[in-house]
N, C-alpha and C. Protein backbone atom coordinates (compact mmCIF):
# COMPACT_ATOMS: atom_id res chain seq x y z
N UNK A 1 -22.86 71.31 24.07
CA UNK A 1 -23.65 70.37 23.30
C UNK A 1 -23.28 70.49 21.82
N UNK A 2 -23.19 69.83 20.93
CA UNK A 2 -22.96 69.57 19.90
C UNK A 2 -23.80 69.25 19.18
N UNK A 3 -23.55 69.91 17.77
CA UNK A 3 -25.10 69.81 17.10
C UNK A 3 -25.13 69.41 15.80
N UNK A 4 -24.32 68.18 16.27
CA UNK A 4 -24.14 67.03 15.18
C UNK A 4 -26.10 66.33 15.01
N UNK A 5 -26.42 65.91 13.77
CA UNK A 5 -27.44 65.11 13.62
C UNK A 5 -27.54 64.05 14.33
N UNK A 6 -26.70 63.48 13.41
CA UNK A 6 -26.43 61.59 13.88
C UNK A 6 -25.29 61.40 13.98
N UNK A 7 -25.29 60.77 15.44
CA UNK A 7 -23.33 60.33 15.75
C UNK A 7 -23.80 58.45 15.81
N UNK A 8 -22.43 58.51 15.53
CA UNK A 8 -22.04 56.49 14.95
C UNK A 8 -20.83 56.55 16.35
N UNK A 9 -20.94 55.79 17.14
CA UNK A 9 -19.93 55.18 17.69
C UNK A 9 -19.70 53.73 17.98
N UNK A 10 -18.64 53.35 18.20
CA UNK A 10 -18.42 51.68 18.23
C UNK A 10 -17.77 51.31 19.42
N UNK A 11 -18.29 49.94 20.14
CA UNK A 11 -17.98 49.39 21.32
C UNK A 11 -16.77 47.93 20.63
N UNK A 12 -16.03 47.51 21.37
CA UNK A 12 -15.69 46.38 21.23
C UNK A 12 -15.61 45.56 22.95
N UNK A 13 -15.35 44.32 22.75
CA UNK A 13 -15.03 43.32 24.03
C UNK A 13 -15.03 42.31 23.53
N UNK A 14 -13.82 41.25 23.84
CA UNK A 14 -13.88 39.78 23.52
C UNK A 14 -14.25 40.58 21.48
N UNK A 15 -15.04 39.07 20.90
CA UNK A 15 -15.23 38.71 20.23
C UNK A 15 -16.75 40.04 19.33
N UNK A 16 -17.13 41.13 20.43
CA UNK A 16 -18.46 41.63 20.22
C UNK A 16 -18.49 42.62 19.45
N UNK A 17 -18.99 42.96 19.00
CA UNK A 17 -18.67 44.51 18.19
C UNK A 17 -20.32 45.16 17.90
N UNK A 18 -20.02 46.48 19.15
CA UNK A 18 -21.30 47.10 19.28
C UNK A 18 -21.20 48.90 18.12
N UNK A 19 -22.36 49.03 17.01
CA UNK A 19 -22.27 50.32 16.73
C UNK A 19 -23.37 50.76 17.21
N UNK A 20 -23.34 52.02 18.11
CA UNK A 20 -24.13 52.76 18.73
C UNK A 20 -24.50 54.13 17.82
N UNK A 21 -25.86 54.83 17.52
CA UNK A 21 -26.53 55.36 16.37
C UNK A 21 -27.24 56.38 17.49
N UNK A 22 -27.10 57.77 17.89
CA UNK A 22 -27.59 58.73 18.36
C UNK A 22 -27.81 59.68 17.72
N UNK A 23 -29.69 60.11 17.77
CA UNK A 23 -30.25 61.17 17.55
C UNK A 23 -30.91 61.77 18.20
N UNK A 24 -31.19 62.86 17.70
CA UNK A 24 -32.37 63.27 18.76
C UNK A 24 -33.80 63.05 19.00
N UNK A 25 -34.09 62.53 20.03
CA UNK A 25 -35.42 62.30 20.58
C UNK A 25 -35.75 62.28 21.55
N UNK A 26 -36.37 61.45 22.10
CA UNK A 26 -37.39 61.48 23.37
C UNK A 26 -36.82 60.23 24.81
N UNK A 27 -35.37 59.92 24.46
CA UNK A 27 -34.86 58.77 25.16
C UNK A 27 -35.00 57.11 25.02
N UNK A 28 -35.12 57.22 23.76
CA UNK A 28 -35.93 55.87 23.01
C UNK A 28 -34.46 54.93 22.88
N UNK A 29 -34.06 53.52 24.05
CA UNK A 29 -32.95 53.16 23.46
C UNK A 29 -33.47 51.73 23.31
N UNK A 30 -32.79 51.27 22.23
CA UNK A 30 -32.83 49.90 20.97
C UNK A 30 -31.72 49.11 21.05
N UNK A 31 -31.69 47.54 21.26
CA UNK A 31 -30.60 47.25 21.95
C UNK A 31 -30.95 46.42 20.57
N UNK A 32 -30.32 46.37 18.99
CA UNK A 32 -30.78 44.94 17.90
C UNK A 32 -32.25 45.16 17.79
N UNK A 33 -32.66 46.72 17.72
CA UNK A 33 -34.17 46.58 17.48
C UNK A 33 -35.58 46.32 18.37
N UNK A 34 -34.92 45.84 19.84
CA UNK A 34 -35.31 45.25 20.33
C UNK A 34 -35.39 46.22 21.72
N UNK A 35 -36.71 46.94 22.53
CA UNK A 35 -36.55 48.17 23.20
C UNK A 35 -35.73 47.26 24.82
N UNK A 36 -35.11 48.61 25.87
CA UNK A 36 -33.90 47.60 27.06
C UNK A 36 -34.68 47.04 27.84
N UNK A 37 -36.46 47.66 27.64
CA UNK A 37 -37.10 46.96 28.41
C UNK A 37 -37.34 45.71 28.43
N UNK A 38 -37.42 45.12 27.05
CA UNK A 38 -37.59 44.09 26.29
C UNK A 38 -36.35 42.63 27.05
N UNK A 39 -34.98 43.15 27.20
CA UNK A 39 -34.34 42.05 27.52
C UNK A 39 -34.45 41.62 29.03
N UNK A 40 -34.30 40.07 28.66
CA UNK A 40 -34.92 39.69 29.74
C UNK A 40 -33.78 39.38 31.12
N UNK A 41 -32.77 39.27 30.85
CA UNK A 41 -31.46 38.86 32.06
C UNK A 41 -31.37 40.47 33.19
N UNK A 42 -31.75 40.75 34.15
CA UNK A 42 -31.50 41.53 34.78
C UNK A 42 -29.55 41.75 34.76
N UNK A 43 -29.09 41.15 34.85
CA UNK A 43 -27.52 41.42 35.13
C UNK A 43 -27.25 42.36 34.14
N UNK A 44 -27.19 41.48 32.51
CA UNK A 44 -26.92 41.98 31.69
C UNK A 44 -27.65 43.46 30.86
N UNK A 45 -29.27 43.37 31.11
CA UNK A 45 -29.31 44.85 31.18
C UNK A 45 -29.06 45.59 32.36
N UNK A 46 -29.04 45.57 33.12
CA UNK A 46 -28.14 46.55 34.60
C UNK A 46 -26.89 47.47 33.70
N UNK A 47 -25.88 46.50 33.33
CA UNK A 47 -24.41 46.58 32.84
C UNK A 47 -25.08 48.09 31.59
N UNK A 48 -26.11 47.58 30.80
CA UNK A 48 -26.17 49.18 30.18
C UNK A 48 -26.87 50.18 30.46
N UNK A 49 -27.81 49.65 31.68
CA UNK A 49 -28.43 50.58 32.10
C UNK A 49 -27.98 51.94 33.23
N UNK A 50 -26.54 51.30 33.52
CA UNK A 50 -25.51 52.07 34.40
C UNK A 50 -25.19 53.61 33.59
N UNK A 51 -24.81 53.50 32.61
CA UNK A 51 -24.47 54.34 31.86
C UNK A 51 -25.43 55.18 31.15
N UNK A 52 -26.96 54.77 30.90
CA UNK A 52 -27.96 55.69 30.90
C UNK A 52 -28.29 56.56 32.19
N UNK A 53 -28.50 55.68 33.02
CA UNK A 53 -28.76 56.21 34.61
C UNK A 53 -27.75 57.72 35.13
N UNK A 54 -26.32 57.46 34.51
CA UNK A 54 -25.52 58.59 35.03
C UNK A 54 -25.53 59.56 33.56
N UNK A 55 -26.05 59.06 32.47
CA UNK A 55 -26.42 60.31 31.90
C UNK A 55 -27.33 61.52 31.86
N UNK A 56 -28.56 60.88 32.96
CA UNK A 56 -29.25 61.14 33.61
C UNK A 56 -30.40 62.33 32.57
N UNK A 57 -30.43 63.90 32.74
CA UNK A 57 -31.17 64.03 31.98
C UNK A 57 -30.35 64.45 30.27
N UNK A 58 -29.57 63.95 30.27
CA UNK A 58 -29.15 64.10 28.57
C UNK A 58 -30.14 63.24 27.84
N UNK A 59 -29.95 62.08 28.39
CA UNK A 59 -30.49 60.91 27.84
C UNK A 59 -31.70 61.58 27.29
N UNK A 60 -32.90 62.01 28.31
CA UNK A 60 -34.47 62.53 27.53
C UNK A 60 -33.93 63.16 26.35
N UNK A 61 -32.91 63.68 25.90
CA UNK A 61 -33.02 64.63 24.68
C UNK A 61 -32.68 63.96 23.24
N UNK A 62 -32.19 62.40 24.06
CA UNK A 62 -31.73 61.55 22.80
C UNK A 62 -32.12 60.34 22.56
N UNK A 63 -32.41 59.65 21.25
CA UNK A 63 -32.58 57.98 20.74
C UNK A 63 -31.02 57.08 20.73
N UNK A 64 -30.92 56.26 20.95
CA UNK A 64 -29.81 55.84 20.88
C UNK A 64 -30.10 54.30 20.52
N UNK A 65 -29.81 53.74 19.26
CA UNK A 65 -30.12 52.67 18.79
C UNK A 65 -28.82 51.91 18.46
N UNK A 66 -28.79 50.62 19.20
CA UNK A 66 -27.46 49.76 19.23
C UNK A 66 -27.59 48.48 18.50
N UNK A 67 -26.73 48.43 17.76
CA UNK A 67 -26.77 46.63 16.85
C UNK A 67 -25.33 46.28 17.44
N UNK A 68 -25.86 45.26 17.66
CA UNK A 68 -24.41 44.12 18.49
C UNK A 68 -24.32 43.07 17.66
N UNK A 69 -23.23 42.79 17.10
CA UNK A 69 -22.87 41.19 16.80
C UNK A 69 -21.61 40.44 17.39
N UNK A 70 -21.42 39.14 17.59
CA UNK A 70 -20.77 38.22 17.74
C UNK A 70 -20.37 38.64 19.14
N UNK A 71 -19.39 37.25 20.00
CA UNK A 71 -19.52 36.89 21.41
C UNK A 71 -20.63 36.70 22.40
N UNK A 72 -20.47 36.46 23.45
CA UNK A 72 -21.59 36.02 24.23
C UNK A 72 -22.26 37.39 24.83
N UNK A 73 -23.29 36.62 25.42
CA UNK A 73 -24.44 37.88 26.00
C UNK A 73 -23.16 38.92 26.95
N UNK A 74 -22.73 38.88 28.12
CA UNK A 74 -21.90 39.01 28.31
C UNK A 74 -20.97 40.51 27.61
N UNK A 75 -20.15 39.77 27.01
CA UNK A 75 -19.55 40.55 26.08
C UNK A 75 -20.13 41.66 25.36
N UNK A 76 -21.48 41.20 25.07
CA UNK A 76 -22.12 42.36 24.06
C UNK A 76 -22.67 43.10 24.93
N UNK A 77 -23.09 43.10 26.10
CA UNK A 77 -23.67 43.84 26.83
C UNK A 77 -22.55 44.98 26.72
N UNK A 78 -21.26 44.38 27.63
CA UNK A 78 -20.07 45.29 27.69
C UNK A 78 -19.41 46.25 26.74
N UNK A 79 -19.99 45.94 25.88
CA UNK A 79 -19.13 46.42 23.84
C UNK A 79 -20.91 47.32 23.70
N UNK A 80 -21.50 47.14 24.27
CA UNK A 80 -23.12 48.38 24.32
C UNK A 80 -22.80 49.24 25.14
N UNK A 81 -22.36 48.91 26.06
CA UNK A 81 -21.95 50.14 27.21
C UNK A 81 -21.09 50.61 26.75
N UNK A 82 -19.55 50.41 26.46
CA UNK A 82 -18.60 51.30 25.75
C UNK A 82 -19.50 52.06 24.48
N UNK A 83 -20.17 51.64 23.66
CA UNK A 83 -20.50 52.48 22.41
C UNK A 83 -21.83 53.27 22.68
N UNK A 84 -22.21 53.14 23.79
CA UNK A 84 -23.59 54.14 23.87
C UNK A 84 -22.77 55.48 25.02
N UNK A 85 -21.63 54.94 25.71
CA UNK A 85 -21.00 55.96 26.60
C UNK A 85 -20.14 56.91 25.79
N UNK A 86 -19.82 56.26 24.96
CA UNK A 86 -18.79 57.09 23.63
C UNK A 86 -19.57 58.04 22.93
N UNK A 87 -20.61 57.24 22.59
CA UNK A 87 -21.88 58.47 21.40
C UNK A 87 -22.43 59.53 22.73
N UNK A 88 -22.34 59.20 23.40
CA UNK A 88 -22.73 60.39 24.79
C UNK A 88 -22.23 61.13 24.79
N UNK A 89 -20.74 60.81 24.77
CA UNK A 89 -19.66 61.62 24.96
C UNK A 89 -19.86 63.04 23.63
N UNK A 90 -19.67 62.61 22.74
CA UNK A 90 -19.94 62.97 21.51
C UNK A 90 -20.92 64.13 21.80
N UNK A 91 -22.14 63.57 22.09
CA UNK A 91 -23.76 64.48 22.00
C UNK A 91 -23.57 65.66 23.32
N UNK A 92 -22.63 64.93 24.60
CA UNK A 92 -22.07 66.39 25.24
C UNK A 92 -20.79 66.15 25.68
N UNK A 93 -20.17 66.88 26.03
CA UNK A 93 -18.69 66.32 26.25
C UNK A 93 -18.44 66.59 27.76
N UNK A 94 -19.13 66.85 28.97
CA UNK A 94 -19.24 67.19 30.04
C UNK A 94 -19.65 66.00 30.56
N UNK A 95 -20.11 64.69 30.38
CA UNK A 95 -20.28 63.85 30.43
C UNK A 95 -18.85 62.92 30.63
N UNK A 96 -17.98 63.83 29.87
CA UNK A 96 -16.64 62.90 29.94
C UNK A 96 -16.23 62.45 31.63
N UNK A 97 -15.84 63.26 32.18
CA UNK A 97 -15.57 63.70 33.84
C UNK A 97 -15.90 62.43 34.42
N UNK A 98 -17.59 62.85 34.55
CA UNK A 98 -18.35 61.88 35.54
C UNK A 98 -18.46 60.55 35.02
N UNK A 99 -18.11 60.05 33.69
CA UNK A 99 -18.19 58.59 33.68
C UNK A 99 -16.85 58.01 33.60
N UNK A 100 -15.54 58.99 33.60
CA UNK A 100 -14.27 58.57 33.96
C UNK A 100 -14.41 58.33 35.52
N UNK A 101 -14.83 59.18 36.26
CA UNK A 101 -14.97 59.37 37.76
C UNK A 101 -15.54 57.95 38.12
N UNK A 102 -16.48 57.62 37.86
CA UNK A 102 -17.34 56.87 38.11
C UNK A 102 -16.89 55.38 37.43
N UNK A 103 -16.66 55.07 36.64
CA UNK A 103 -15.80 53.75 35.60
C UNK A 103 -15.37 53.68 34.73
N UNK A 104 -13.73 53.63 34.61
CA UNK A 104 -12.99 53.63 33.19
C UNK A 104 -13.31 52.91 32.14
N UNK A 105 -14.17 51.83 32.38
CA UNK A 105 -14.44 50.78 31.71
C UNK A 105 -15.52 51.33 30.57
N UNK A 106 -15.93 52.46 31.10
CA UNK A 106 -17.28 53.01 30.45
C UNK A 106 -16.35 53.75 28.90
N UNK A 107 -15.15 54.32 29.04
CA UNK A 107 -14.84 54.82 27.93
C UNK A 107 -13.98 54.09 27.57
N UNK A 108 -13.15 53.16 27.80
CA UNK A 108 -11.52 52.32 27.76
C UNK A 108 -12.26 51.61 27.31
N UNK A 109 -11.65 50.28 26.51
CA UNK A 109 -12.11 49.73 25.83
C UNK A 109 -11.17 48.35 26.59
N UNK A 110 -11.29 47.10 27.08
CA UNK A 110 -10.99 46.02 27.87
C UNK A 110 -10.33 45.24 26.79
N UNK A 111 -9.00 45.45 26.49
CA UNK A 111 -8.43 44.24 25.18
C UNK A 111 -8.61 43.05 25.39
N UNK A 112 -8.53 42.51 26.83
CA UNK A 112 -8.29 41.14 26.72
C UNK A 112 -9.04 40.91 25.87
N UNK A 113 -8.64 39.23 25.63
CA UNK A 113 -8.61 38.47 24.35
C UNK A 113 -8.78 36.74 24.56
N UNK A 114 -9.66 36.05 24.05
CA UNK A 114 -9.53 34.58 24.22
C UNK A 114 -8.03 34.28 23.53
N UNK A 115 -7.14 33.25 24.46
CA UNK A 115 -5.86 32.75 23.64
C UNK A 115 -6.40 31.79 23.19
N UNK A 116 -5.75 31.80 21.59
CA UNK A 116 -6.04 31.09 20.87
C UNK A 116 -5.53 29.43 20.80
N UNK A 117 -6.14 28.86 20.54
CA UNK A 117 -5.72 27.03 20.73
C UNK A 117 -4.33 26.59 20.33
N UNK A 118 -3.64 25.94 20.90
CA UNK A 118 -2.15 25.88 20.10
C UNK A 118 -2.43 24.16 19.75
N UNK A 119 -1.59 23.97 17.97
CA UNK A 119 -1.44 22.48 18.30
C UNK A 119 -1.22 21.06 18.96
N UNK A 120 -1.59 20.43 19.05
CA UNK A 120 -0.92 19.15 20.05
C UNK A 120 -1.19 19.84 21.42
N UNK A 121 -2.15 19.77 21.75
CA UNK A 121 -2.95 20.17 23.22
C UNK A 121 -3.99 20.15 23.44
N UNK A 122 -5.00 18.93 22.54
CA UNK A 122 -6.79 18.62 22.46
C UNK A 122 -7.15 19.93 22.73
N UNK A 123 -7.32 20.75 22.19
CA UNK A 123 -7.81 21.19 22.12
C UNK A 123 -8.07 23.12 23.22
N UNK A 124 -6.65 22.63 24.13
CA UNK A 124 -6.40 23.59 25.20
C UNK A 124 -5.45 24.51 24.26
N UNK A 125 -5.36 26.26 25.33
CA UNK A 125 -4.43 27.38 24.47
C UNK A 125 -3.25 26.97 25.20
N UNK A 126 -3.25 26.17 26.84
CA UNK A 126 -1.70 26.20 27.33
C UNK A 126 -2.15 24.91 28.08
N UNK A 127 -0.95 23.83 27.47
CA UNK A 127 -1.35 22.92 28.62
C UNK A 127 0.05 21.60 27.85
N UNK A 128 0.45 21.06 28.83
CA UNK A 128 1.42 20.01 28.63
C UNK A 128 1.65 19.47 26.99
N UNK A 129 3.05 19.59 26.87
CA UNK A 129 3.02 18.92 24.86
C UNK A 129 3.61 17.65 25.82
N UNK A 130 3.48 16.63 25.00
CA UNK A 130 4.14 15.56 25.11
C UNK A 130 5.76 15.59 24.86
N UNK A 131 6.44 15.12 25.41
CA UNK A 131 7.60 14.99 24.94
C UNK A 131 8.38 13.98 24.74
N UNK A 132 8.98 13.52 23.71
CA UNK A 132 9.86 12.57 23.37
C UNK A 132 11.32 12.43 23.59
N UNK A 133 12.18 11.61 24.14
CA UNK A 133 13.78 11.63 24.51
C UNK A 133 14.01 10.40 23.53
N UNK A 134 13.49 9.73 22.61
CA UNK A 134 14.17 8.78 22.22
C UNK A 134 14.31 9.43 21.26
């Protein structure tokens, strides 16, 4: 265990960018201020509630408060789970094992990327140019 105060870690996915804020407390987690009970999409809290669940009792010993901005619900869920599994990591490092074991996704970080729009294609990233022979 490590006996750092406050650890900062950061999630990314797509467009999202999650910083995850762990101290010590009583298992108090803040998803934008807002407690996980609070959100309302079952899918999307599931996706971070995976990674509390296999922290199992670390979690009681810690607060973990997450601000997410930009991309869709989605995305930020995914960029919360990387940055609350990372600050875990951090607060014990025995933790590493079982959430590699269990899903790479939890510490790896998923580059893909929206391709970006190319000219002369309304508005598509790949799709027929016109072509001219005269």
């Amino acid at each position: 265990m490590v006996t750092k105060k406050n650890i900062v870690a950061s999630g990314s996915r797509k467009e999202a960018i999650a910083r995850a804020h762990l101290k010590p407390g009583k298992g108090k987690v803040t998803v934008n201020g807002h407690a996980l009970q609070g959100i309302q999409d079952t899918l999307y809290k599931a996706k971070l509630q995976e990674v509390l669940t296999l922290a199992g009792e670390v979690l009681s010993k810690v607060d973990i408060s997450i601000k997410v901005t930009g991309g869709g619900p989605n995305s930020q869920m995914e960029a919360c789970r990387l940055a609350a599994a990372r600050a875990l990591i951090q607060f014990q490092s025995t933790l590493k094992k079982l959430f590699l074991d269990y899903d790479r996704q939890f510490l790896v970080a998923d580059v893909r990327y929206r391709e970006k729009r190319k000219p002369n294609t309304r508005g598509n990233a790949r799709a027929k140019r016109q072509k001219s022979y005269r």
